[in-house]
PDB file of N, CA and C in Angstrom:
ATOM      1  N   UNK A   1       0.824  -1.181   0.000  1.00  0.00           N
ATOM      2  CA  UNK A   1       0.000   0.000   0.000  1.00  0.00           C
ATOM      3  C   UNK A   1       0.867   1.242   0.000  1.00  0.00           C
ATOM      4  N   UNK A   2       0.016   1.788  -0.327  1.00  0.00           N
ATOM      5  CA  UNK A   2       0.882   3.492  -0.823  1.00  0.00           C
ATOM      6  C   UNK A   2       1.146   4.119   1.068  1.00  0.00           C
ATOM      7  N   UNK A   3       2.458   4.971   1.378  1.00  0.00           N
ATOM      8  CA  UNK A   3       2.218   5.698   2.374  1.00  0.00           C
ATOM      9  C   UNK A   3       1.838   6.972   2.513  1.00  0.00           C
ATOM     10  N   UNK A   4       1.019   7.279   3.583  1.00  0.00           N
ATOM     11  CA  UNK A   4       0.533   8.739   3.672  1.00  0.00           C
ATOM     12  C   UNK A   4       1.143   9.441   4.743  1.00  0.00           C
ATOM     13  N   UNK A   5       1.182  10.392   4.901  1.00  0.00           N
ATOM     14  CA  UNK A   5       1.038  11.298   6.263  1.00  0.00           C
ATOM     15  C   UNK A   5       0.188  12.348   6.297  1.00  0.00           C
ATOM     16  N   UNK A   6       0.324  11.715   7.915  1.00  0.00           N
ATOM     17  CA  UNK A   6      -1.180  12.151   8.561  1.00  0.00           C
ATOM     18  C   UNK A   6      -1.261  13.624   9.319  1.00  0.00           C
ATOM     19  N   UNK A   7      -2.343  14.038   9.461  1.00  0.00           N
ATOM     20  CA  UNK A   7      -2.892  15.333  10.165  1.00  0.00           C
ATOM     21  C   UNK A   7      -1.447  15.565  11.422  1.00  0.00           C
ATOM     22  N   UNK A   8      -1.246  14.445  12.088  1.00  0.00           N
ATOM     23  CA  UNK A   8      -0.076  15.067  13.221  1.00  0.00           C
ATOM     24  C   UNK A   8       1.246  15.663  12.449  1.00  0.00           C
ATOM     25  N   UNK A   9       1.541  15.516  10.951  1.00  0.00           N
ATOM     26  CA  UNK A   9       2.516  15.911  10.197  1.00  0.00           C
ATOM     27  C   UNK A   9       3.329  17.563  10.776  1.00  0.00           C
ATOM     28  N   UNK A  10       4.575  17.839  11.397  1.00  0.00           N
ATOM     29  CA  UNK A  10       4.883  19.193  12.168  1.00  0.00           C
ATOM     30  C   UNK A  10       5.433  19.978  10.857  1.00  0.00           C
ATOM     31  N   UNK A  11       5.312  19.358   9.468  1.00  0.00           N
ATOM     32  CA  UNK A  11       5.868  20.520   8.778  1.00  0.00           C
ATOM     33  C   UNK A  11       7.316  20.109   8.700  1.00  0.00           C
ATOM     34  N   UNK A  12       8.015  19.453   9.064  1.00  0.00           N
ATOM     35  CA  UNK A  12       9.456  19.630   9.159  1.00  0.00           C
ATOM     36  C   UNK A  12      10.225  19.591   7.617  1.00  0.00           C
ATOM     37  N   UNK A  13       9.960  18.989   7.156  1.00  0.00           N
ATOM     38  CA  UNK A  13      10.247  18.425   5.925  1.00  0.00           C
ATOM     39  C   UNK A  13      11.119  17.682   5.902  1.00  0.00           C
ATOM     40  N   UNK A  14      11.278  16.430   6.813  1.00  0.00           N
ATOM     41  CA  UNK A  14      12.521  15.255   7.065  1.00  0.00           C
ATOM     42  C   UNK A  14      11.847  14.605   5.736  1.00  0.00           C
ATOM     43  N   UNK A  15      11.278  14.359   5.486  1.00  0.00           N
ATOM     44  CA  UNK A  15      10.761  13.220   4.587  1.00  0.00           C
ATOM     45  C   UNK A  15      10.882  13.169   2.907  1.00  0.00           C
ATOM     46  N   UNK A  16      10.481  14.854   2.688  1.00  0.00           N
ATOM     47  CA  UNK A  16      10.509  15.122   1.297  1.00  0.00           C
ATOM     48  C   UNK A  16      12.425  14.507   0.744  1.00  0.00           C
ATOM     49  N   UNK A  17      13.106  14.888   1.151  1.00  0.00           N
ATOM     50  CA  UNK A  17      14.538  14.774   0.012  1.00  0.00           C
ATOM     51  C   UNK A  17      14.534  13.374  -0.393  1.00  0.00           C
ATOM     52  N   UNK A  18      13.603  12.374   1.893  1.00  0.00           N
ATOM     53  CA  UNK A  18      14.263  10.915   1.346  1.00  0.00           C
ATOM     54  C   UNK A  18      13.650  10.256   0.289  1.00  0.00           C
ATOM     55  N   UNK A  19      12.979  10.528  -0.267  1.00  0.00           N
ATOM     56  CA  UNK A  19      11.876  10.127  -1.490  1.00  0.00           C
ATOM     57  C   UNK A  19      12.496   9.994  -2.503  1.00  0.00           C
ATOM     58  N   UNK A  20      12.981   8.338  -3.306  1.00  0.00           N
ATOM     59  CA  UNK A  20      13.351   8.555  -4.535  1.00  0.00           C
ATOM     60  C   UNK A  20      12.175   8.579  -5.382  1.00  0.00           C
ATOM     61  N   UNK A  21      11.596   8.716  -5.299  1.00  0.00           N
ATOM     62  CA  UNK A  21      10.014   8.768  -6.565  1.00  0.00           C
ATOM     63  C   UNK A  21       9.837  10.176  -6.689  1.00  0.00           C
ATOM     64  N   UNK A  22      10.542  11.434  -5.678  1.00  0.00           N
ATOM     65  CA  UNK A  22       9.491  12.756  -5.602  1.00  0.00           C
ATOM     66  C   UNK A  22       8.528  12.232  -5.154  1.00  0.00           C
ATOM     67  N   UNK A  23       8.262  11.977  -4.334  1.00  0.00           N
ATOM     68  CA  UNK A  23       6.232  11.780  -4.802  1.00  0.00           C
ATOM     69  C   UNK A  23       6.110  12.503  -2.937  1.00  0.00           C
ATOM     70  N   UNK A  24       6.793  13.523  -2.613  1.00  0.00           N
ATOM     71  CA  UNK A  24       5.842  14.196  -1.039  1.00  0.00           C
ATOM     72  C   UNK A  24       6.658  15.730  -1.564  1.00  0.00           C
ATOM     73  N   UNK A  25       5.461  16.291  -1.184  1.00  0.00           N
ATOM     74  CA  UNK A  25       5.409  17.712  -1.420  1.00  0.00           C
ATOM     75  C   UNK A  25       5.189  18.539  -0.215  1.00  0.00           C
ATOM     76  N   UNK A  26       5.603  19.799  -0.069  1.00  0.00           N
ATOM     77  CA  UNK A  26       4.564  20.198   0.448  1.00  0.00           C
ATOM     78  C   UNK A  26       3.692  20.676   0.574  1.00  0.00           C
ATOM     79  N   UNK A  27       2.758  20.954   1.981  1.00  0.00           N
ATOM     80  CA  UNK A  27       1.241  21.030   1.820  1.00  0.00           C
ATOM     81  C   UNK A  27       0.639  22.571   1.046  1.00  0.00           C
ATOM     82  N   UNK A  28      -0.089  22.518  -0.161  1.00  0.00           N
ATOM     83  CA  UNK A  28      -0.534  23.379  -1.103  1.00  0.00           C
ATOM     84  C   UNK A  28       0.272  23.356  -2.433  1.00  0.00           C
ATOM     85  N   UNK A  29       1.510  22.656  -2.136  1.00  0.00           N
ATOM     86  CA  UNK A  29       2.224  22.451  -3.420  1.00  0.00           C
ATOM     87  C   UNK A  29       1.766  21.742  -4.413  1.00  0.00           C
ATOM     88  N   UNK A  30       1.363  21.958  -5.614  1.00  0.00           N
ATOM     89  CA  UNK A  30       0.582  21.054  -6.958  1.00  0.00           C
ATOM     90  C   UNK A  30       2.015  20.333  -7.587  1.00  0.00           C
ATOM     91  N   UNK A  31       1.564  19.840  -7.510  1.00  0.00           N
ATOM     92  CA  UNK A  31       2.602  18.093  -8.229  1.00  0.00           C
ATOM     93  C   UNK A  31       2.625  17.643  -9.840  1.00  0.00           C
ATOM     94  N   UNK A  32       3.612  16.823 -10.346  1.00  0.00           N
ATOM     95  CA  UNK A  32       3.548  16.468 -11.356  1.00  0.00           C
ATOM     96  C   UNK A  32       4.511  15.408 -11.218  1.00  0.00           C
ATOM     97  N   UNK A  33       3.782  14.492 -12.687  1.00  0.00           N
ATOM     98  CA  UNK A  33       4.380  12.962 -12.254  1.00  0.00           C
ATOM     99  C   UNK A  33       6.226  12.901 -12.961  1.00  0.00           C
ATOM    100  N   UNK A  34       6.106  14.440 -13.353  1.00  0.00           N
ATOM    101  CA  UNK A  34       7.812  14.373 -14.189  1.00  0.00           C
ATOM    102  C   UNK A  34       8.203  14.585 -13.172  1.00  0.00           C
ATOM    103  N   UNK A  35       8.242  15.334 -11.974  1.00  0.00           N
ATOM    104  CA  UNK A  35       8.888  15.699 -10.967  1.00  0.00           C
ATOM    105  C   UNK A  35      10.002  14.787 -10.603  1.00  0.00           C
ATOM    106  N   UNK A  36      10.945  14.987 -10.745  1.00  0.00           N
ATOM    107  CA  UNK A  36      11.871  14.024 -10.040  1.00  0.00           C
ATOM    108  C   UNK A  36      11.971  12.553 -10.547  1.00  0.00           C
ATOM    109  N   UNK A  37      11.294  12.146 -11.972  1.00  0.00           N
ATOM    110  CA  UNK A  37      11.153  10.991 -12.346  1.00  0.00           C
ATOM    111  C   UNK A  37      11.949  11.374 -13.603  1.00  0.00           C
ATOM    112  N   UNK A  38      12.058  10.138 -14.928  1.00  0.00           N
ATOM    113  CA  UNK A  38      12.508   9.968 -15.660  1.00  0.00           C
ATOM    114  C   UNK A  38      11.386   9.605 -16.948  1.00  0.00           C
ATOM    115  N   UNK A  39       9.956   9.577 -16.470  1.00  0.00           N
ATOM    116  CA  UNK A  39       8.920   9.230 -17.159  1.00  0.00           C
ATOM    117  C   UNK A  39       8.286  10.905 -18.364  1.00  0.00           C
ATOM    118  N   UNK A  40       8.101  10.143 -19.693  1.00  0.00           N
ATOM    119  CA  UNK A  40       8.290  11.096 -20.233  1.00  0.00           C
ATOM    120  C   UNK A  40       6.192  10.647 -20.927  1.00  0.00           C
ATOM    121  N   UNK A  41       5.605  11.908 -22.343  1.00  0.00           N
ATOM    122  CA  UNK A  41       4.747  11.962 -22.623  1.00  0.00           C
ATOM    123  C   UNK A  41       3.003  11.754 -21.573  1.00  0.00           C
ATOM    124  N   UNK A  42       2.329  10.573 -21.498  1.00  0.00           N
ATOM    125  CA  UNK A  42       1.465  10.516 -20.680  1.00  0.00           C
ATOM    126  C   UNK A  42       1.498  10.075 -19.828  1.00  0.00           C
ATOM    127  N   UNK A  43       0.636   9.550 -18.672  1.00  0.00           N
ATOM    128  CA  UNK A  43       0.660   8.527 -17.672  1.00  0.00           C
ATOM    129  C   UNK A  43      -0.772   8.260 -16.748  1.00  0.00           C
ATOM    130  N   UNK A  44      -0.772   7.017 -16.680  1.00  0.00           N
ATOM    131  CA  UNK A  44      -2.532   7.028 -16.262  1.00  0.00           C
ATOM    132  C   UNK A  44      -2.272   7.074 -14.637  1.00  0.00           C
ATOM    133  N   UNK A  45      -3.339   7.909 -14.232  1.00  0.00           N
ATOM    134  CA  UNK A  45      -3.380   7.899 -12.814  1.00  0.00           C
ATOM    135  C   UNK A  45      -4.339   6.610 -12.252  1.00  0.00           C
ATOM    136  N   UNK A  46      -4.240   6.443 -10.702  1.00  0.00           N
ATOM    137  CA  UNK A  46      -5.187   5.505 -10.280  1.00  0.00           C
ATOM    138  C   UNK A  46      -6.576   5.764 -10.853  1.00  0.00           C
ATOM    139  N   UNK A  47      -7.128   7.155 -10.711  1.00  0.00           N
ATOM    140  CA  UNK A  47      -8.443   7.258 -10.939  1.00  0.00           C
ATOM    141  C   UNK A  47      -8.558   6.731 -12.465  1.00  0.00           C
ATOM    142  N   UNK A  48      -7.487   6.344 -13.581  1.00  0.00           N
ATOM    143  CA  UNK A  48      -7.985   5.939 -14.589  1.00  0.00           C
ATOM    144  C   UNK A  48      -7.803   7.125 -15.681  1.00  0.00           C
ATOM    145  N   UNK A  49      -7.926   8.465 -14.871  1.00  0.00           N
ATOM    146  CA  UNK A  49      -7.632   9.236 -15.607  1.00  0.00           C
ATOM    147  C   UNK A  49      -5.907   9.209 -16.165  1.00  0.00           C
ATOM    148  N   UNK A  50      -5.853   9.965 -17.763  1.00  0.00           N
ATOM    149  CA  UNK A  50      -4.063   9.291 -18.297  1.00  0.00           C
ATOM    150  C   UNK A  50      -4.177  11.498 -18.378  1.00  0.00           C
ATOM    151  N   UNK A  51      -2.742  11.381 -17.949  1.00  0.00           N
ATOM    152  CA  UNK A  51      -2.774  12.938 -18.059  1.00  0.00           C
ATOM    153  C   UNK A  51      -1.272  13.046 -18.509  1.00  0.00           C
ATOM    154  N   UNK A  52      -0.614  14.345 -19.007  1.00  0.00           N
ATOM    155  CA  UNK A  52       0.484  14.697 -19.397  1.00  0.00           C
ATOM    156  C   UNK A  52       1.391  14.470 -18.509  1.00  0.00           C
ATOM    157  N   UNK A  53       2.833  13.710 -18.069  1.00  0.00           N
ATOM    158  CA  UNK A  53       3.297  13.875 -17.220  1.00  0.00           C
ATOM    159  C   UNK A  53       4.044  14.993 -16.825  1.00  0.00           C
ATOM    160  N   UNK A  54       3.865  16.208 -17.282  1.00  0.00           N
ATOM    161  CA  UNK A  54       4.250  17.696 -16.738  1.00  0.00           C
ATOM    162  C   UNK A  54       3.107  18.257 -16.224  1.00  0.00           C
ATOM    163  N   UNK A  55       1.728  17.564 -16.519  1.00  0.00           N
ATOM    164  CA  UNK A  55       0.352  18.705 -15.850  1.00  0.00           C
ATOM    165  C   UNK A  55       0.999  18.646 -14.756  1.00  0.00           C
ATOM    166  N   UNK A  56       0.278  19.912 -14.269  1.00  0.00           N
ATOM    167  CA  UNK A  56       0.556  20.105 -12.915  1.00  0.00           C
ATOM    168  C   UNK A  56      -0.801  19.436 -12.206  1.00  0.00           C
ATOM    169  N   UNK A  57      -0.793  18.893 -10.780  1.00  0.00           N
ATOM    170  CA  UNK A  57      -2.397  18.438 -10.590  1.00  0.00           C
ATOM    171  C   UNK A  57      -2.158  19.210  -8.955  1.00  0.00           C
ATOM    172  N   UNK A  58      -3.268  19.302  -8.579  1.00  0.00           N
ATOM    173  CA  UNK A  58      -3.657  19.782  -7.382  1.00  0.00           C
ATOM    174  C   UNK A  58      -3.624  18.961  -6.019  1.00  0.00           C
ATOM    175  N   UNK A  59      -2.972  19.921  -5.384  1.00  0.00           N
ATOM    176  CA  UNK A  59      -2.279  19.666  -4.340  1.00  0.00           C
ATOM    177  C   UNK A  59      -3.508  18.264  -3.208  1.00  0.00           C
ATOM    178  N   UNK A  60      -2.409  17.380  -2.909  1.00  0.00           N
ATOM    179  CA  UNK A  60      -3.433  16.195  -1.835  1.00  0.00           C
ATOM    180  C   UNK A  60      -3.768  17.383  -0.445  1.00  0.00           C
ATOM    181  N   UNK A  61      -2.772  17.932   0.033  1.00  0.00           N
ATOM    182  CA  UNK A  61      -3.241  18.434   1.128  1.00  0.00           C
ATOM    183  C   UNK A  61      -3.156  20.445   0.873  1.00  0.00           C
ATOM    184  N   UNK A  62      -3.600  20.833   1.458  1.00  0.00           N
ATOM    185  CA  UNK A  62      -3.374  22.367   1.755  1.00  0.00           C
ATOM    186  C   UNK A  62      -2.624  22.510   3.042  1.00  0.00           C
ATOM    187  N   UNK A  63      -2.491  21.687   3.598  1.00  0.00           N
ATOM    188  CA  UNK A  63      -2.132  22.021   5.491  1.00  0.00           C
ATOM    189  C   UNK A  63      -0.788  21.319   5.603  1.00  0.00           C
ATOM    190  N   UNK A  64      -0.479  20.428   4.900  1.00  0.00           N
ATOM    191  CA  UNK A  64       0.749  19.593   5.678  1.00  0.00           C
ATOM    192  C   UNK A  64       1.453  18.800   4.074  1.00  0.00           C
ATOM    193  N   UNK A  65       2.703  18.471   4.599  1.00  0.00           N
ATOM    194  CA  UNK A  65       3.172  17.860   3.591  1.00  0.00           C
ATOM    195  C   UNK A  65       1.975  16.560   3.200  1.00  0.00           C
ATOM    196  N   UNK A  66       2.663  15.879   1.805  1.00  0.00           N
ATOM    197  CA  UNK A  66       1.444  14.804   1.605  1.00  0.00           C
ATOM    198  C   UNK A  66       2.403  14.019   0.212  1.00  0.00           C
ATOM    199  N   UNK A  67       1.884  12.939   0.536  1.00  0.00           N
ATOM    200  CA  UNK A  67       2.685  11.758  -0.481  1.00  0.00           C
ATOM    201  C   UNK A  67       1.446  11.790  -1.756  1.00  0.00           C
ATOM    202  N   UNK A  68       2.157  12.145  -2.632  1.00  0.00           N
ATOM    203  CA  UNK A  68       1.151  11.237  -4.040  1.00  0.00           C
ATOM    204  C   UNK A  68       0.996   9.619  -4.173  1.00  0.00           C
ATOM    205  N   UNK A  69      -0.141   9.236  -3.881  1.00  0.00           N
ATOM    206  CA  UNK A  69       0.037   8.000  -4.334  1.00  0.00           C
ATOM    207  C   UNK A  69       0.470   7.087  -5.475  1.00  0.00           C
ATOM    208  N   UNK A  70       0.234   7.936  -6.521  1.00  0.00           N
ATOM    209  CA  UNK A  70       0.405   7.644  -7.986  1.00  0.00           C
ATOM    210  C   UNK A  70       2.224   7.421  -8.066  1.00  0.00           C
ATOM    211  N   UNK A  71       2.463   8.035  -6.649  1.00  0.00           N
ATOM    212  CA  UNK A  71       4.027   8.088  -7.051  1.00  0.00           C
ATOM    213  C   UNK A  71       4.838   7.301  -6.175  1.00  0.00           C
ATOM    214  N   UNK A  72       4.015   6.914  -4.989  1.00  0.00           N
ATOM    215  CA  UNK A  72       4.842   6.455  -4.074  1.00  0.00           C
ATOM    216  C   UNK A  72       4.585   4.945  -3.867  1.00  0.00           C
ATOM    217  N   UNK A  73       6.139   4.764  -4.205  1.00  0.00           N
ATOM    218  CA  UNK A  73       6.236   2.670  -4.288  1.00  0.00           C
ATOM    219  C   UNK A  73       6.813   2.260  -2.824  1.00  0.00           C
ATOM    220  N   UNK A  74       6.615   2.653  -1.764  1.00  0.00           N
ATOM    221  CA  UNK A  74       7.343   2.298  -0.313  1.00  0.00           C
ATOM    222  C   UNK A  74       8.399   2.003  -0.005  1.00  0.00           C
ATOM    223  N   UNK A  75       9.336   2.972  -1.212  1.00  0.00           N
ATOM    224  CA  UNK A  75      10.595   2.539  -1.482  1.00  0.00           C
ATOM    225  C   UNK A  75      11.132   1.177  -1.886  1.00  0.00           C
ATOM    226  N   UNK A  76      10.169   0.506  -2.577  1.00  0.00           N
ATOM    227  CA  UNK A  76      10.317  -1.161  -2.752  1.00  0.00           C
ATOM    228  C   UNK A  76      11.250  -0.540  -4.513  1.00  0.00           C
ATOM    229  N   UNK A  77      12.361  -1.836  -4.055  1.00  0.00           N
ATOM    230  CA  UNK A  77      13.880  -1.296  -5.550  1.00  0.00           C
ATOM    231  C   UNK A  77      14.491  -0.314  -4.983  1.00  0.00           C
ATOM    232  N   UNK A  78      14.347   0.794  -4.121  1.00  0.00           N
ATOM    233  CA  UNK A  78      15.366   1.614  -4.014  1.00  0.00           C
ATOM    234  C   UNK A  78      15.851   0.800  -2.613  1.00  0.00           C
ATOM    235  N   UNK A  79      15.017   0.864  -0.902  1.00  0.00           N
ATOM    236  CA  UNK A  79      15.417   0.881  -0.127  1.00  0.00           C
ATOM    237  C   UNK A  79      14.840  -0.557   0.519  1.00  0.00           C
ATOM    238  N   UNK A  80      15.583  -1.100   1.603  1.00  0.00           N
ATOM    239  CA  UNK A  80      14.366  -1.916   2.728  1.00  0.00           C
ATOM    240  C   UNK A  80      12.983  -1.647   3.358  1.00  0.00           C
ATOM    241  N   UNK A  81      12.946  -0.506   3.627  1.00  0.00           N
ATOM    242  CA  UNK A  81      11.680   0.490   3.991  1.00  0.00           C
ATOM    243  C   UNK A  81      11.412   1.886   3.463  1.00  0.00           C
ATOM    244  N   UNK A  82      10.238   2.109   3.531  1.00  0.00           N
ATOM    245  CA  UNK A  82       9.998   3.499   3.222  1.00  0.00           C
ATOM    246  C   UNK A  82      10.832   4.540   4.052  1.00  0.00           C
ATOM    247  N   UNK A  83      11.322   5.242   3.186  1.00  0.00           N
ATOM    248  CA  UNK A  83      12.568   6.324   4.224  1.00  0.00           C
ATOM    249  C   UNK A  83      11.557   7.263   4.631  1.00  0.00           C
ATOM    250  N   UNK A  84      10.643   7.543   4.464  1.00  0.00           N
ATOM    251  CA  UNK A  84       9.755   8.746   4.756  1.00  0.00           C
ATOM    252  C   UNK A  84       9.821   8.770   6.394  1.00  0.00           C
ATOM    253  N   UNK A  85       9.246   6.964   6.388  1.00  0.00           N
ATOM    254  CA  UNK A  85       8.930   6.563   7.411  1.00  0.00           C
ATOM    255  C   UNK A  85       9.748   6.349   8.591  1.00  0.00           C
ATOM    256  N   UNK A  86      11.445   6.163   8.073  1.00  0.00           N
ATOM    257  CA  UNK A  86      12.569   6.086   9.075  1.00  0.00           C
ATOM    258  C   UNK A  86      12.822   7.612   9.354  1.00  0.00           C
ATOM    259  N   UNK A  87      12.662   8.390   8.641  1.00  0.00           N
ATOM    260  CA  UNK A  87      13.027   9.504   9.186  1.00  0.00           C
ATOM    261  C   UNK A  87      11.714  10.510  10.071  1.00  0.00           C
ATOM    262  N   UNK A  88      10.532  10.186  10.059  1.00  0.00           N
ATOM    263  CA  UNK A  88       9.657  10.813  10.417  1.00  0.00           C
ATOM    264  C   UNK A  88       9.937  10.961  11.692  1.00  0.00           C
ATOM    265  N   UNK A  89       9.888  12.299  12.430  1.00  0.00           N
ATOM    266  CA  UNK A  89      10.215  12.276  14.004  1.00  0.00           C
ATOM    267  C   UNK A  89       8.674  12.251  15.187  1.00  0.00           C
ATOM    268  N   UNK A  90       7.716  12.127  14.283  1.00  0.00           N
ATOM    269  CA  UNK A  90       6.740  12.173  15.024  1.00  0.00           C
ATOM    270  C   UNK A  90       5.606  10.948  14.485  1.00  0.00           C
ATOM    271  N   UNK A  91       6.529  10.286  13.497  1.00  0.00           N
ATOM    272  CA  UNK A  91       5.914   9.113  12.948  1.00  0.00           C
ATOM    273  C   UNK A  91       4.493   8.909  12.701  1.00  0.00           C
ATOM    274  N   UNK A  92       4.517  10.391  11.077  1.00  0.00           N
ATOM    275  CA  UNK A  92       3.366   9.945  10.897  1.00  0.00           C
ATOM    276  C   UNK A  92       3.244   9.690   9.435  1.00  0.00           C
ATOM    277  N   UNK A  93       4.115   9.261   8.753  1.00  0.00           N
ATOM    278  CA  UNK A  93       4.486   8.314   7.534  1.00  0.00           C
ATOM    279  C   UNK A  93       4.077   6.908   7.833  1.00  0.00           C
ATOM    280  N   UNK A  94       2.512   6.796   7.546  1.00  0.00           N
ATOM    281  CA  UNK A  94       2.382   4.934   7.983  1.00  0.00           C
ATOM    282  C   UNK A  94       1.310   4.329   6.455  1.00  0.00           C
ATOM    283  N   UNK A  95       1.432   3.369   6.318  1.00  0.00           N
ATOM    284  CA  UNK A  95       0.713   3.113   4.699  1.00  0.00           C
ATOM    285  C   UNK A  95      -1.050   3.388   5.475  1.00  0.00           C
ATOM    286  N   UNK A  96      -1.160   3.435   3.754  1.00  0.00           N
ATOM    287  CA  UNK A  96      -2.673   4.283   3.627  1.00  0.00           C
ATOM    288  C   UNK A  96      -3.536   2.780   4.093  1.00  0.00           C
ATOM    289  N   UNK A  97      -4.184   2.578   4.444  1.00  0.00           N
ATOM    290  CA  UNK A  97      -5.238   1.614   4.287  1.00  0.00           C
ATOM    291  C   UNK A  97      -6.159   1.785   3.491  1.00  0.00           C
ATOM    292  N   UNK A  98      -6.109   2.504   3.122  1.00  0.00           N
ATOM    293  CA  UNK A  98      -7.255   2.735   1.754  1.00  0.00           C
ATOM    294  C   UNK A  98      -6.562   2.572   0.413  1.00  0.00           C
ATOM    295  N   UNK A  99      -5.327   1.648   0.661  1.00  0.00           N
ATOM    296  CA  UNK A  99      -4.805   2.043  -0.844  1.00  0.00           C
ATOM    297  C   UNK A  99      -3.191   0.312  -0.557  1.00  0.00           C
ATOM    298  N   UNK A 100      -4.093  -0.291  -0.368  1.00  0.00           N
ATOM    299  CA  UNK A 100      -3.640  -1.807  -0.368  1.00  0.00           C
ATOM    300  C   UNK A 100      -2.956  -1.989  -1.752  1.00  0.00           C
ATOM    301  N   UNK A 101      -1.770  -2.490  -1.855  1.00  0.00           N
ATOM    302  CA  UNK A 101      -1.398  -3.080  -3.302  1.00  0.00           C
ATOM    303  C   UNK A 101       0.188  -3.779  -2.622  1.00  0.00           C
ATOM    304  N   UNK A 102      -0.083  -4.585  -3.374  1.00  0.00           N
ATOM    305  CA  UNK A 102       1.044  -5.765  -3.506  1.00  0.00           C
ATOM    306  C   UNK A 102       2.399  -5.486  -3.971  1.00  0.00           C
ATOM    307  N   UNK A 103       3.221  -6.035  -3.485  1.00  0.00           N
ATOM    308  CA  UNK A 103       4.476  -5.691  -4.070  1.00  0.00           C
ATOM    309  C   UNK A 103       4.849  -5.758  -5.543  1.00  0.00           C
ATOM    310  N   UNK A 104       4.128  -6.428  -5.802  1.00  0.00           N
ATOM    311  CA  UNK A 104       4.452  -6.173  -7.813  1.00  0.00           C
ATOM    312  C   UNK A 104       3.621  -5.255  -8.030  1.00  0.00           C
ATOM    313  N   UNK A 105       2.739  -5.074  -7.831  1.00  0.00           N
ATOM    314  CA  UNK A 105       2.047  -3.176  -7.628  1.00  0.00           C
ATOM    315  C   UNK A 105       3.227  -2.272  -7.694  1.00  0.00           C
ATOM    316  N   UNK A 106       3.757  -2.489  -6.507  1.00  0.00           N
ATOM    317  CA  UNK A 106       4.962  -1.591  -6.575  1.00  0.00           C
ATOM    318  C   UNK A 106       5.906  -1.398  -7.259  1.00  0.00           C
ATOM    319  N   UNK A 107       6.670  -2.640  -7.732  1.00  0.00           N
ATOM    320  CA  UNK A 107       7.737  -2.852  -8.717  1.00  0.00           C
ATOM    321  C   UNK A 107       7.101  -2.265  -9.910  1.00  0.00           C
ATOM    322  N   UNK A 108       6.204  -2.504 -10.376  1.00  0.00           N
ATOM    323  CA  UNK A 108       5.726  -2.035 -11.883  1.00  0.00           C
ATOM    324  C   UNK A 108       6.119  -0.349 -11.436  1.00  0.00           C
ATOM    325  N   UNK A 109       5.032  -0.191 -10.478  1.00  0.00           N
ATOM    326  CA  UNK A 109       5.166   1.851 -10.572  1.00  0.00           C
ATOM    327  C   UNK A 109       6.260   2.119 -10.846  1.00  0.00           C
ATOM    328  N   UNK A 110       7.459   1.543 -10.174  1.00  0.00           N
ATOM    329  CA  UNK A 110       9.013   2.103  -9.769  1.00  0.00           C
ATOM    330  C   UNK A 110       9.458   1.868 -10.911  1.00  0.00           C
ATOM    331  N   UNK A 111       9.009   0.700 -12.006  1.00  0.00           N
ATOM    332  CA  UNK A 111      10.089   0.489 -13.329  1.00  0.00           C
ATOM    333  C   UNK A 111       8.975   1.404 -13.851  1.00  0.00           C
ATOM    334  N   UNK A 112       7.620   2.356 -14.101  1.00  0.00           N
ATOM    335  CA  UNK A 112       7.257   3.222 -14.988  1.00  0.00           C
ATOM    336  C   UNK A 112       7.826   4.412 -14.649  1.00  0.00           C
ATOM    337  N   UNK A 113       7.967   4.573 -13.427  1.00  0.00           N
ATOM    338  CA  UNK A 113       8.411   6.036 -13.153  1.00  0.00           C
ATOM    339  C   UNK A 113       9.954   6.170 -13.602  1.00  0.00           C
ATOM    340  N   UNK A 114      10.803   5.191 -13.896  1.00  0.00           N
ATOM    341  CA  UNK A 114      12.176   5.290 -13.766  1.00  0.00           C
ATOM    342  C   UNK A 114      12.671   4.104 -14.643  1.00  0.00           C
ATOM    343  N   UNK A 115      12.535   5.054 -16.030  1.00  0.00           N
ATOM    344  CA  UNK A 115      12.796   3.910 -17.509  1.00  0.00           C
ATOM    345  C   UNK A 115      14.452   3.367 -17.350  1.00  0.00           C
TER     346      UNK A 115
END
């Protein structure tokens, strides 16, 4: 499952650099799936919708940093664990429960985002 962070999030920004996907911003920042990736022309999001990978899309949170799901593989190919999550000092980098997927879930995202 994808990780999120939650409402206790202090702002610090430990989490954003450890991200090899890009995929945590911060909160009000609008995102894009080129950000920090190697993925070029379209790309389908979960909702199904396929969008440019330079649109910009609108921000997950207004208040606090926030992980894209579309982007975030739990560090599965780069690390042992999600670094978000080793570095969080108030530990609130924990996977979404609303967003269950399997480790070849993951591997696929990580080989689309990073040809």
């Amino acid at each position: 499952m994808a990780i999120m962070i939650t409402d206790e999030c202090i702002n610090c920004g430990a989490c954003e650099p450890e991200c090899p996907n890009n995929a945590i911003y911060e909160g009000g920042v609008e995102w894009a799936i080129a950000d920090g990736t190697t993925v070029s022309g379209t790309y389908a999001l979960e909702t199904g919708e396929v969008v440019s990978v330079d649109a910009k899309q609108t921000p997950v949170s207004d208040d606090f940093y926030f992980i894209v799901p579309d982007k975030c593989t739990e560090c599965v190919g780069f690390h042992e664990e999600p670094q978000c999550a080793a570095v969080c000092p108030v530990d609130c980098c924990v996977p979404d429960p609303e967003r269950p997927e399997e480790e070849e879930v993951l591997v696929a995202r990580k080989e689309r985002l990073h040809l």
